[in-house]
Protein backbone atom coordinates (compact mmCIF):
# COMPACT_ATOMS: atom_id res chain seq x y z
CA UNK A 1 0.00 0.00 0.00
CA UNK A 2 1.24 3.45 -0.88
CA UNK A 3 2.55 4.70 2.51
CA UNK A 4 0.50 8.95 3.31
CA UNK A 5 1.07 11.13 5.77
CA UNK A 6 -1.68 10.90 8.66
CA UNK A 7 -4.73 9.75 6.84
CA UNK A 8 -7.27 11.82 7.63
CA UNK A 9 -10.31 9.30 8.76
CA UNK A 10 -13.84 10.56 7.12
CA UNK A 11 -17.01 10.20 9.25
CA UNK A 12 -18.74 13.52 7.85
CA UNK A 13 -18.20 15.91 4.78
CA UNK A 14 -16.45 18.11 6.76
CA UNK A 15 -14.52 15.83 7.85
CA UNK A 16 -14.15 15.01 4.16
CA UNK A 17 -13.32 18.74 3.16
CA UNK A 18 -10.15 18.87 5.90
CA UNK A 19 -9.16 15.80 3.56
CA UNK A 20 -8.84 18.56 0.38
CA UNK A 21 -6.56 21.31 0.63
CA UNK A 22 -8.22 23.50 -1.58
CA UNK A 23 -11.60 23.16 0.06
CA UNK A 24 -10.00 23.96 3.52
CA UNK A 25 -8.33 27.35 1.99
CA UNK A 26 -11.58 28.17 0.88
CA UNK A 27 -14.40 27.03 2.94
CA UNK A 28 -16.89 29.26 1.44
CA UNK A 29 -16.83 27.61 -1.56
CA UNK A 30 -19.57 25.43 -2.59
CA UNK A 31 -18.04 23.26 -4.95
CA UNK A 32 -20.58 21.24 -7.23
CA UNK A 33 -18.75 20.40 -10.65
CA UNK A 34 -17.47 17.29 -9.30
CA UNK A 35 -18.21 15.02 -12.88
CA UNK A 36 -16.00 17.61 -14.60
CA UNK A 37 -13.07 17.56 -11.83
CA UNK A 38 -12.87 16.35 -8.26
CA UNK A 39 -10.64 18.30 -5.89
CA UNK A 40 -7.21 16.03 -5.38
CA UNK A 41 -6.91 14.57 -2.04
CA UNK A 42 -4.11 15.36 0.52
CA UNK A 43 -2.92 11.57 0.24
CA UNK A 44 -2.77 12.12 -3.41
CA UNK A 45 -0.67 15.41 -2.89
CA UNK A 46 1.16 14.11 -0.25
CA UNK A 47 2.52 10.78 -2.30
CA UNK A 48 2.68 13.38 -5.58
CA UNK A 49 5.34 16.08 -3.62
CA UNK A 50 6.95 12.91 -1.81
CA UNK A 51 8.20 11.81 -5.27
CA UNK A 52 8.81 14.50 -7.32
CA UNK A 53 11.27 15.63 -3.82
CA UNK A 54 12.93 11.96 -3.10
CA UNK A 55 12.30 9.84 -6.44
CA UNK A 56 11.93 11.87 -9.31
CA UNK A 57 13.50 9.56 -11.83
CA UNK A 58 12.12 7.41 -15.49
CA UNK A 59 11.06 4.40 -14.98
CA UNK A 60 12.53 0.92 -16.86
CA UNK A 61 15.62 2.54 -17.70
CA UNK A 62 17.74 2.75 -14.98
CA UNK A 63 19.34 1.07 -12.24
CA UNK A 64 20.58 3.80 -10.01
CA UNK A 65 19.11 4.11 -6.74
CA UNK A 66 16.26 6.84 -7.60
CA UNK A 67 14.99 5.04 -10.65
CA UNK A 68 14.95 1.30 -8.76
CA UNK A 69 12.61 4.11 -6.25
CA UNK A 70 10.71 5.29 -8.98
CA UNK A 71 10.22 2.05 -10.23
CA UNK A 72 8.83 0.62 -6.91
CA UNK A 73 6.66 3.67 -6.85
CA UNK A 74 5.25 2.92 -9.73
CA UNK A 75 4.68 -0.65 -9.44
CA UNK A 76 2.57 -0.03 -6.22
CA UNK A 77 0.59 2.77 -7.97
CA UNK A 78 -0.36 -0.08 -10.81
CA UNK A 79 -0.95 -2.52 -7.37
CA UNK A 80 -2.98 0.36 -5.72
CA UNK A 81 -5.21 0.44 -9.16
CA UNK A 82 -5.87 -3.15 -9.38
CA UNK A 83 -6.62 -2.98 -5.77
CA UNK A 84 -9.59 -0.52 -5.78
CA UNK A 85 -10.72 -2.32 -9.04
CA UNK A 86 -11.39 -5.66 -7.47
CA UNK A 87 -8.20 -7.26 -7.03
CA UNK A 88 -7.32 -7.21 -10.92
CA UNK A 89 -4.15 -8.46 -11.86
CA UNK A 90 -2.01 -5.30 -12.11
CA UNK A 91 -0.40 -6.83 -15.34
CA UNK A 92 -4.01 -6.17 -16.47
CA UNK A 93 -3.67 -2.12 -15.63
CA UNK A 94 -2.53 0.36 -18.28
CA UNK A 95 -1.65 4.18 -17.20
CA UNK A 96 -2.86 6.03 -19.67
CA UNK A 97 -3.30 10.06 -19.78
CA UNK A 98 -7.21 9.89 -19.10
CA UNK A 99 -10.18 7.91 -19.87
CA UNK A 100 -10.49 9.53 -22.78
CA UNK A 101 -6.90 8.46 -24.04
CA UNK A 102 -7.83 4.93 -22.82
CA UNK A 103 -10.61 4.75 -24.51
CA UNK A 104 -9.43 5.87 -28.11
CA UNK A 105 -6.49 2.71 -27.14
CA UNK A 106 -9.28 0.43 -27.05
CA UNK A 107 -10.68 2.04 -30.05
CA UNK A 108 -7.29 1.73 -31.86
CA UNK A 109 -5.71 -1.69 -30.57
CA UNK A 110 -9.01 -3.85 -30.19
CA UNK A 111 -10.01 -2.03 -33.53
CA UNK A 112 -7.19 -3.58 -35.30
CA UNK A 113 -8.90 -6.96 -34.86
CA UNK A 114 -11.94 -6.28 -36.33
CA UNK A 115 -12.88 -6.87 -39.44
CA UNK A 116 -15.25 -4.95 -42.06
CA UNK A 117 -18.78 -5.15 -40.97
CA UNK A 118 -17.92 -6.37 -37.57
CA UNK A 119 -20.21 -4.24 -35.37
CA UNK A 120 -19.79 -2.18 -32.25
CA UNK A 121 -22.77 -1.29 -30.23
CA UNK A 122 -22.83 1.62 -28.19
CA UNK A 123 -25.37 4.18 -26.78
CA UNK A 124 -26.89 7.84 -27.46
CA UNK A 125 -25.91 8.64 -23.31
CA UNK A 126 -22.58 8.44 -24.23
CA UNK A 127 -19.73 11.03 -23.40
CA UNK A 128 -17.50 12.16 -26.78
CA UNK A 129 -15.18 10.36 -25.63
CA UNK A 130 -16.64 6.85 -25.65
CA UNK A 131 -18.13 7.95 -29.57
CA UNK A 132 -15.93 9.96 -31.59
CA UNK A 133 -13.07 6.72 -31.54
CA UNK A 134 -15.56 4.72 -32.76
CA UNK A 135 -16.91 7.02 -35.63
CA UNK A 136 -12.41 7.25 -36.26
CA UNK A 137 -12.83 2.86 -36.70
CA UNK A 138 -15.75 3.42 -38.41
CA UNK A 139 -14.05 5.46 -41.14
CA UNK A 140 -11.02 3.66 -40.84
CA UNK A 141 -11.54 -0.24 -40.73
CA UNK A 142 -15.49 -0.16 -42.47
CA UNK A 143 -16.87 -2.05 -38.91
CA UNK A 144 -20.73 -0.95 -38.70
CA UNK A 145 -21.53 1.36 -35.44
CA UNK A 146 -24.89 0.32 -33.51
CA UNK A 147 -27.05 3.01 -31.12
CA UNK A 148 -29.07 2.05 -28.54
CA UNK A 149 -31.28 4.82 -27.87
CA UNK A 150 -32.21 6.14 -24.34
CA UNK A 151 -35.93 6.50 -23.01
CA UNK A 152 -37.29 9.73 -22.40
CA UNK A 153 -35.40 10.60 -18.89
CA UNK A 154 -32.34 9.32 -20.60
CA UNK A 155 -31.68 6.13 -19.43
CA UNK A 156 -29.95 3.95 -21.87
CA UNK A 157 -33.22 2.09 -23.46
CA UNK A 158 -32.15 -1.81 -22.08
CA UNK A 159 -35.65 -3.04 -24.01
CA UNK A 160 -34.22 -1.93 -27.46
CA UNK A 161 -30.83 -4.39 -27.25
CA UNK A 162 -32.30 -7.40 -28.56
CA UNK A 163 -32.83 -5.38 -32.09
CA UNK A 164 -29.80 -3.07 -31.71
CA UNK A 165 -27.61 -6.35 -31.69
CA UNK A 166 -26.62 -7.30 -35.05
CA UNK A 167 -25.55 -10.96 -36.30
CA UNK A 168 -21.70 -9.69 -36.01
CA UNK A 169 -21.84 -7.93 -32.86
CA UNK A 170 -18.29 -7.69 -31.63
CA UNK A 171 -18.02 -5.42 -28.40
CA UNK A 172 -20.41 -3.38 -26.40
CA UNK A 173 -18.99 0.36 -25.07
CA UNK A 174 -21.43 1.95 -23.07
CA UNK A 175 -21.00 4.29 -20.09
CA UNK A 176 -21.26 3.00 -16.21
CA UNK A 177 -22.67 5.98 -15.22
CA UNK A 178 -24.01 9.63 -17.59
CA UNK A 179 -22.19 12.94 -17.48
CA UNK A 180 -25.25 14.48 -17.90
CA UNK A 181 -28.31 12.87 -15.81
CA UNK A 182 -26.78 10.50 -13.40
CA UNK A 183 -28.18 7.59 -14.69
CA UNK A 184 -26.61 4.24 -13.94
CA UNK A 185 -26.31 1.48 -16.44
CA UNK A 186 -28.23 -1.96 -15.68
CA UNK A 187 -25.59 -4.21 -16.00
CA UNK A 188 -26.68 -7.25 -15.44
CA UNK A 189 -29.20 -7.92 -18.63
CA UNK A 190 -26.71 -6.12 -21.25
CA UNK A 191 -23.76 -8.49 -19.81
CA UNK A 192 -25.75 -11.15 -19.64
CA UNK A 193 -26.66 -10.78 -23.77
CA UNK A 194 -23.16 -9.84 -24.65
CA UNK A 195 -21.83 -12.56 -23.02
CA UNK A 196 -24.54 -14.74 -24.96
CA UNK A 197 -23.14 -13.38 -28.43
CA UNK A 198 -20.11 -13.73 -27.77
CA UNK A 199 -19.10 -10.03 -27.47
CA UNK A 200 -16.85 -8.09 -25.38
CA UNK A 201 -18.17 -5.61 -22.96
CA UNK A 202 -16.29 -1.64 -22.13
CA UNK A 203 -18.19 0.41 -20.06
CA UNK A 204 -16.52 4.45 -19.23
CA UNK A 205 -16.27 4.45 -15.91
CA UNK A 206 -15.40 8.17 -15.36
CA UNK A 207 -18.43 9.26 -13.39
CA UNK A 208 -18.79 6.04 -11.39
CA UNK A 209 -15.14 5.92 -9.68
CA UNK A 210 -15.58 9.34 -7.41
CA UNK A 211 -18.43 6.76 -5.87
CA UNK A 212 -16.35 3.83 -4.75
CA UNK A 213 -13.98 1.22 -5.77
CA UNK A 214 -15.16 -0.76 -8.49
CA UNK A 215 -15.32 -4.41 -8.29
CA UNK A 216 -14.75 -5.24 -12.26
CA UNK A 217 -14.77 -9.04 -12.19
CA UNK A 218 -18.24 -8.86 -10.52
CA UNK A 219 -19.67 -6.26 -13.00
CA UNK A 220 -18.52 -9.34 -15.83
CA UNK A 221 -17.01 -6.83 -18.04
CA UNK A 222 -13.93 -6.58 -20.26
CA UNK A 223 -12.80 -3.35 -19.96
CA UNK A 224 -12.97 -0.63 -17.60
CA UNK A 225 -11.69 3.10 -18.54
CA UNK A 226 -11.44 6.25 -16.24
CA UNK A 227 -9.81 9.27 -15.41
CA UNK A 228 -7.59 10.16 -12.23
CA UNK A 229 -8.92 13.63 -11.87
CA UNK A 230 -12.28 12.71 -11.20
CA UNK A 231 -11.14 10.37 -8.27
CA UNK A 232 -9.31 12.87 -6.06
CA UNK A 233 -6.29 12.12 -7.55
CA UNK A 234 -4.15 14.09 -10.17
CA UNK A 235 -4.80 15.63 -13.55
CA UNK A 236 -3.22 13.48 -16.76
CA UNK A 237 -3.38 9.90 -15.60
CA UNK A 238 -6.03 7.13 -16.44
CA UNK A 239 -6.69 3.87 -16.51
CA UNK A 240 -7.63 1.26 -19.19
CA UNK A 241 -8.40 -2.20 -17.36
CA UNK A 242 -8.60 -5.09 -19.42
CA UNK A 243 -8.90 -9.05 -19.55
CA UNK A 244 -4.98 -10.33 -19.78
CA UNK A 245 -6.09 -13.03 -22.33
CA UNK A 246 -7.81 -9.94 -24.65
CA UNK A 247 -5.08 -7.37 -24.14
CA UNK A 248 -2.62 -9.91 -24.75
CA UNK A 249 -4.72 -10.57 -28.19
CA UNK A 250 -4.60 -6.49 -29.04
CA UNK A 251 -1.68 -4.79 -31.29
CA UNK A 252 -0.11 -1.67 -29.34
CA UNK A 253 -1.23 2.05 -29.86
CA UNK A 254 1.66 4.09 -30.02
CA UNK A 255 5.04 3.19 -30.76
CA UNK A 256 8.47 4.09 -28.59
CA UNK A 257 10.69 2.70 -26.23
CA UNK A 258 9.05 0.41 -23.62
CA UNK A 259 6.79 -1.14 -25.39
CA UNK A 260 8.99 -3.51 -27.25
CA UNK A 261 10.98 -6.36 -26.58
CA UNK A 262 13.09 -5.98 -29.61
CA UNK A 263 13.76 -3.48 -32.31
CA UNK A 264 15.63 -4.32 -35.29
CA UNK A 265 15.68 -2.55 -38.80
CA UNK A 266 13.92 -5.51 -39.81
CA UNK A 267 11.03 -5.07 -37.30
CA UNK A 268 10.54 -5.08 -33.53
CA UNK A 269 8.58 -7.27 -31.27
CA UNK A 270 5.83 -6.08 -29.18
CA UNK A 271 6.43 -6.55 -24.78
CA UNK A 272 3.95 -8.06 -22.98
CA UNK A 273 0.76 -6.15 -21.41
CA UNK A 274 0.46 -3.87 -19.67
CA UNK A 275 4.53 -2.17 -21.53
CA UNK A 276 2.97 -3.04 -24.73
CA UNK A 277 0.23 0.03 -24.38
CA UNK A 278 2.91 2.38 -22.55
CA UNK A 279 5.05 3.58 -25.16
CA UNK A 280 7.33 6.38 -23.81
CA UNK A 281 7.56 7.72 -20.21
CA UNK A 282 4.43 7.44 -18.22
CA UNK A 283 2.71 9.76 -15.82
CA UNK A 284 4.96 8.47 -13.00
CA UNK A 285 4.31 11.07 -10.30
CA UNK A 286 0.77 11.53 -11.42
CA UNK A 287 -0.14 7.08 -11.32
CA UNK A 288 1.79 7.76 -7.88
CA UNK A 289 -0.39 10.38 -7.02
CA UNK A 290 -3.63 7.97 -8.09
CA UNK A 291 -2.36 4.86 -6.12
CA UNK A 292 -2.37 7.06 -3.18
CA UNK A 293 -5.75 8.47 -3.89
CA UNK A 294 -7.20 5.36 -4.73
CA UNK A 295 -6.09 3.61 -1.32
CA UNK A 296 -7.36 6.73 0.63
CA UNK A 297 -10.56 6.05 -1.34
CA UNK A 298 -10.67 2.09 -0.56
CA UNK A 299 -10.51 2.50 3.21
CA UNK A 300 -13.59 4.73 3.18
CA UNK A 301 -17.26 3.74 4.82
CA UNK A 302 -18.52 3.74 1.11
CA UNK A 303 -22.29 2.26 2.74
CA UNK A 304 -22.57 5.72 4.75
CA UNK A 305 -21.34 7.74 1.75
CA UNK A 306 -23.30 6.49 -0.55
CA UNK A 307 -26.43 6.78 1.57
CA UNK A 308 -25.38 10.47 2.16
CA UNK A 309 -24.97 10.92 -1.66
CA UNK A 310 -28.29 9.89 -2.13
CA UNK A 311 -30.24 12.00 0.64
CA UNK A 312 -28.05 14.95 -0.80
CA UNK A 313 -29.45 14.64 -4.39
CA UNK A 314 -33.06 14.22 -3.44
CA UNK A 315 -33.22 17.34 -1.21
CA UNK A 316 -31.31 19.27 -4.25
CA UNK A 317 -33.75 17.25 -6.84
CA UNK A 318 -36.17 18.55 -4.11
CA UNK A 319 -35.59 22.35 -4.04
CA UNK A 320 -35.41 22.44 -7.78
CA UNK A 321 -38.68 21.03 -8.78
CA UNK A 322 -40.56 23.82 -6.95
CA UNK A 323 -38.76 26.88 -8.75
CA UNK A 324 -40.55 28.34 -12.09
CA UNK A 325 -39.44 27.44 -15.72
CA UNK A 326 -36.99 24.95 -14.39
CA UNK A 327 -36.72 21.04 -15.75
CA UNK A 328 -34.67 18.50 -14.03
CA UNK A 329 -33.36 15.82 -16.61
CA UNK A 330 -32.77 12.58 -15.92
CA UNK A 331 -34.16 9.66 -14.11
CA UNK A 332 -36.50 10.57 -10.70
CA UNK A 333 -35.40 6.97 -8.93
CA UNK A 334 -32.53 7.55 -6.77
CA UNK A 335 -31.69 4.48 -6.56
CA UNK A 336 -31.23 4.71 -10.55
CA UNK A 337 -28.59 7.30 -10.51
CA UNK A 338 -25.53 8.97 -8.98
CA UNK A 339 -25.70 12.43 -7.27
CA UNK A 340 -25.27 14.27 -10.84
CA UNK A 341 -28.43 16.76 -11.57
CA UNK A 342 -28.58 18.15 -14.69
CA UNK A 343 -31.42 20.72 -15.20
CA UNK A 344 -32.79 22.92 -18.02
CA UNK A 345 -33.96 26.70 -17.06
CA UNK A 346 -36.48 28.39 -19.57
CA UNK A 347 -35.53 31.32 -21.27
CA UNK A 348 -32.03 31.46 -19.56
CA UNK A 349 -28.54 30.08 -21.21
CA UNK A 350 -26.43 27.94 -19.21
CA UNK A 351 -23.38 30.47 -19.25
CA UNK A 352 -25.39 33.13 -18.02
CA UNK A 353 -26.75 31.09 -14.53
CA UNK A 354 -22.97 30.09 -14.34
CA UNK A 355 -21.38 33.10 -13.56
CA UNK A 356 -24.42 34.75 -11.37
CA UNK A 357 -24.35 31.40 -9.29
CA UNK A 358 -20.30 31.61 -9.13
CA UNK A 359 -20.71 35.22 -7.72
CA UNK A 360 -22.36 33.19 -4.79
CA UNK A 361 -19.59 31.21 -4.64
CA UNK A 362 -21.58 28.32 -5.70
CA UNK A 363 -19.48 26.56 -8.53
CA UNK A 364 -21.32 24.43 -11.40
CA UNK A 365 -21.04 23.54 -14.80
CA UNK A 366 -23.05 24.65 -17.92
CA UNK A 367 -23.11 23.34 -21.44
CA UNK A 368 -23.91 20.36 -23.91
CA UNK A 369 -21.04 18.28 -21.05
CA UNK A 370 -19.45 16.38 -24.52
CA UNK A 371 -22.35 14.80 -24.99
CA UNK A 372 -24.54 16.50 -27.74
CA UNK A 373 -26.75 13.52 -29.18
CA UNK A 374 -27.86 13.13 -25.70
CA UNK A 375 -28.66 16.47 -25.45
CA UNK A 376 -30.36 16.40 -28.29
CA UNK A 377 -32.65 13.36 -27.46
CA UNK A 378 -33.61 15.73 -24.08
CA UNK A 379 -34.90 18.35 -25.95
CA UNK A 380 -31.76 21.06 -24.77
CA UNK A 381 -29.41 22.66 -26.60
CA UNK A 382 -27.47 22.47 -23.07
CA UNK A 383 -27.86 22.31 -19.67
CA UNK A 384 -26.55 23.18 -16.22
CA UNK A 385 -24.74 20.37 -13.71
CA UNK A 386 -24.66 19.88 -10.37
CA UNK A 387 -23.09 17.26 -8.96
CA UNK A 388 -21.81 15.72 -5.66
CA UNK A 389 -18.93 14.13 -4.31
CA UNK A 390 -18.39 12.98 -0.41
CA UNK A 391 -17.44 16.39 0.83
CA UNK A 392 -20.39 18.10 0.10
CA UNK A 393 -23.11 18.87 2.63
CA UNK A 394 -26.71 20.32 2.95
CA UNK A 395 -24.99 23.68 3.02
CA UNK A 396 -23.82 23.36 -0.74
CA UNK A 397 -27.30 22.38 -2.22
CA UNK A 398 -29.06 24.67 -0.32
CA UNK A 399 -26.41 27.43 -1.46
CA UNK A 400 -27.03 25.95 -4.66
CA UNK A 401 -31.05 26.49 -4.52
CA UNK A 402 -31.17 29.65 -3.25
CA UNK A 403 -28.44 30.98 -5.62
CA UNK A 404 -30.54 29.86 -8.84
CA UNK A 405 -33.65 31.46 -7.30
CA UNK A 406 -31.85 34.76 -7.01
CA UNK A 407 -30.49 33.98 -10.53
CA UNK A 408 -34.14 33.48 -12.13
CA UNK A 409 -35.32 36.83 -10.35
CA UNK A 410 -31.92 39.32 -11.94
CA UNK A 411 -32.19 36.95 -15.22
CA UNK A 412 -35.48 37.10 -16.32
């Protein structure tokens, strides 16, 4: 386990908020954009300035006393991942630079097995991220691109798979959790028919890590991608997860030292997973940072956060129904989504309730969120997002609520 200084233990969310150095220089701030960016944690700042001042160093390329560091370091961080994942196989972790990088990998390297008119099924909910690679293979190898649409509060529309899944379904990509509404992917059914085709299952898992570890093997999936940043931990460092016996199957991404075994002017080999999809040198400091995020993370009463997570949303789902011209999008069961509230206000642009509610120190996100066909299937040209992570409190959504009512009285 990555060793921190004095782990701070959380029972409350302000206990959670001494755990966040920016939220304890500026506890007036009512910080709600958590699906864009988390705030990093003080292990994960701790374990960043701890290497950077005692082991800065490359990694696989030296044998000197601060790269053998570096390369411990670094080989916990990949431990620490596969730890919070479910006890993965860390030869079954690649550092990427985000999920979005990890997903156009899987887009590129499990791509280059496909054939024309293999098909890949994915969703209208999804993030950019998890749509424009495939539109990239699309154009590139010929394979044929499947939508499942979402029902009208923008869940992902489960009773539609049976027709979306063609006779040469390859791989389903679909998102654990929206960017936009909240809503959480039922898992079960859509593994259950992949698994029954014979197809591969990826889900983006960028919205559902800031919630808890993530048992992977029990979800029955084949891939797992998400970002460090929106897990407490440090900007430019992700994660693709993958089967061993699929990555081992997939051609690299990016070529460079590490990832080979051998390099001739004839031709190189490729190394072994995970060095095969790690061309160059890594995010060191930043996958250290992570580990030590992601073990803060695991050792937290996830049961109690969860619940508060939940109460949170429905008093903010709540004190937004009641207030004029406003429409909440997304799914009303809370047990159907995480705290991420996406609403649309009549006659008033995103950008325009951003700034008046950031002049009340309340601090949320407007726009389409990288996900436009969703958008479009809601009815919006964009939206404004609130969401919550286990440091907020009823103080934040009720900032929240009475900012936007001052906002609908100077806007309109």
């Amino acid at each position: 386990m990555i060793i921190v200084s004095d782990p701070i233990v959380v029972a409350s969310p302000s206990d959670a908020r001494a755990a966040f150095p920016l939220l304890a220089h500026d506890p007036g701030l009512h910080y709600l954009d958590n699906a864009a960016t988390s705030q990093l944690c003080a292990a994960a700042l701790d374990a960043l300035v701890r290497h950077e001042t005692t082991c800065r160093a490359n990694v696989l390329r030296g044998t000197h006393r601060l790269a053998e560091a570096a390369d411990a370091a670094y080989r916990e961080a990949r431990a620490a991942v596969a730890r919070f994942l479910g006890g993965v196989s860390a030869d079954e972790i690649v550092f990427t630079s985000g999920a979005t990088a990890s997903l156009n990998l899987l887009a590129h390297s499990l791509g280059a097995t496909l054939a024309e008119g293999d098909e890949v099924l994915v969703s209208v909910a999804e993030h950019h991220s998890n749509l424009v690679p495939w539109f990239m293979l699309r154009e590139r190898r010929g394979i044929v691109l499947r939508v499942l649409p979402v029902t009208a509060d923008g869940r992902i529309d489960l009773a539609r798979l049976p027709q979306a899944m063609g006779p040469r379904l390859r791989l389903i990509a679909l998102t654990h959790c929206s960017n936009v509404t909240g809503a959480v992917t039922a898992l079960a059914p859509l593994v259950a028919a992949a698994k029954a085709a014979g197809a591969l299952v990826a889900l983006d898992g960028a919205q559902a890590v800031q919630h808890g570890p993530v048992d992977v093997r029990a979800l029955g999936v084949d891939f797992y991608a998400f970002s460090g940043h929106k897990c407490f931990g440090p900007n430019g460092v992700g994660v693709l997860w993958g089967r061993r016996e699929v990555l081992e199957r997939m051609p690299p991404f990016l070529g460079g030292g590490g990832m080979v075994d051998r390099v001739e002017l004839t031709g190189a080999s490729w190394a072994a997973p995970p060095r095969r999809f790690e061309a160059g040198t890594p995010p060191i400091a930043q996958a250290v940072g992570l580990g030590a995020a992601l073990d803060w993370m695991t050792e937290l009463p996830w049961a109690a956060i969860r619940a508060r997570e939940a109460r949170l949303t429905r008093r903010l789902i709540d004190g937004l129904e009641p207030l004029p011209g406003v429409r909440i999008l997304g799914p009303r069961d809370d047990a159907a989504r995480a705290p991420i509230v996406s609403f649309d206000v009549e006659g008033v642009h995103p950008h325009d309730l951003v700034q008046v509610l950031d002049e009340r120190d309340v601090a949320v996100r407007g726009g389409h969120h990288c996900a436009r066909p969703l958008m479009a299937a809601l009815g919006v040209e964009a939206c404004t997002r609130a969401s919550l992570a286990l440091y907020n409190d009823e103080a934040d959504v009720d900032a929240l609520i009475e900012a936007l009512a001052h906002a609908l009285r100077l806007l309109r």
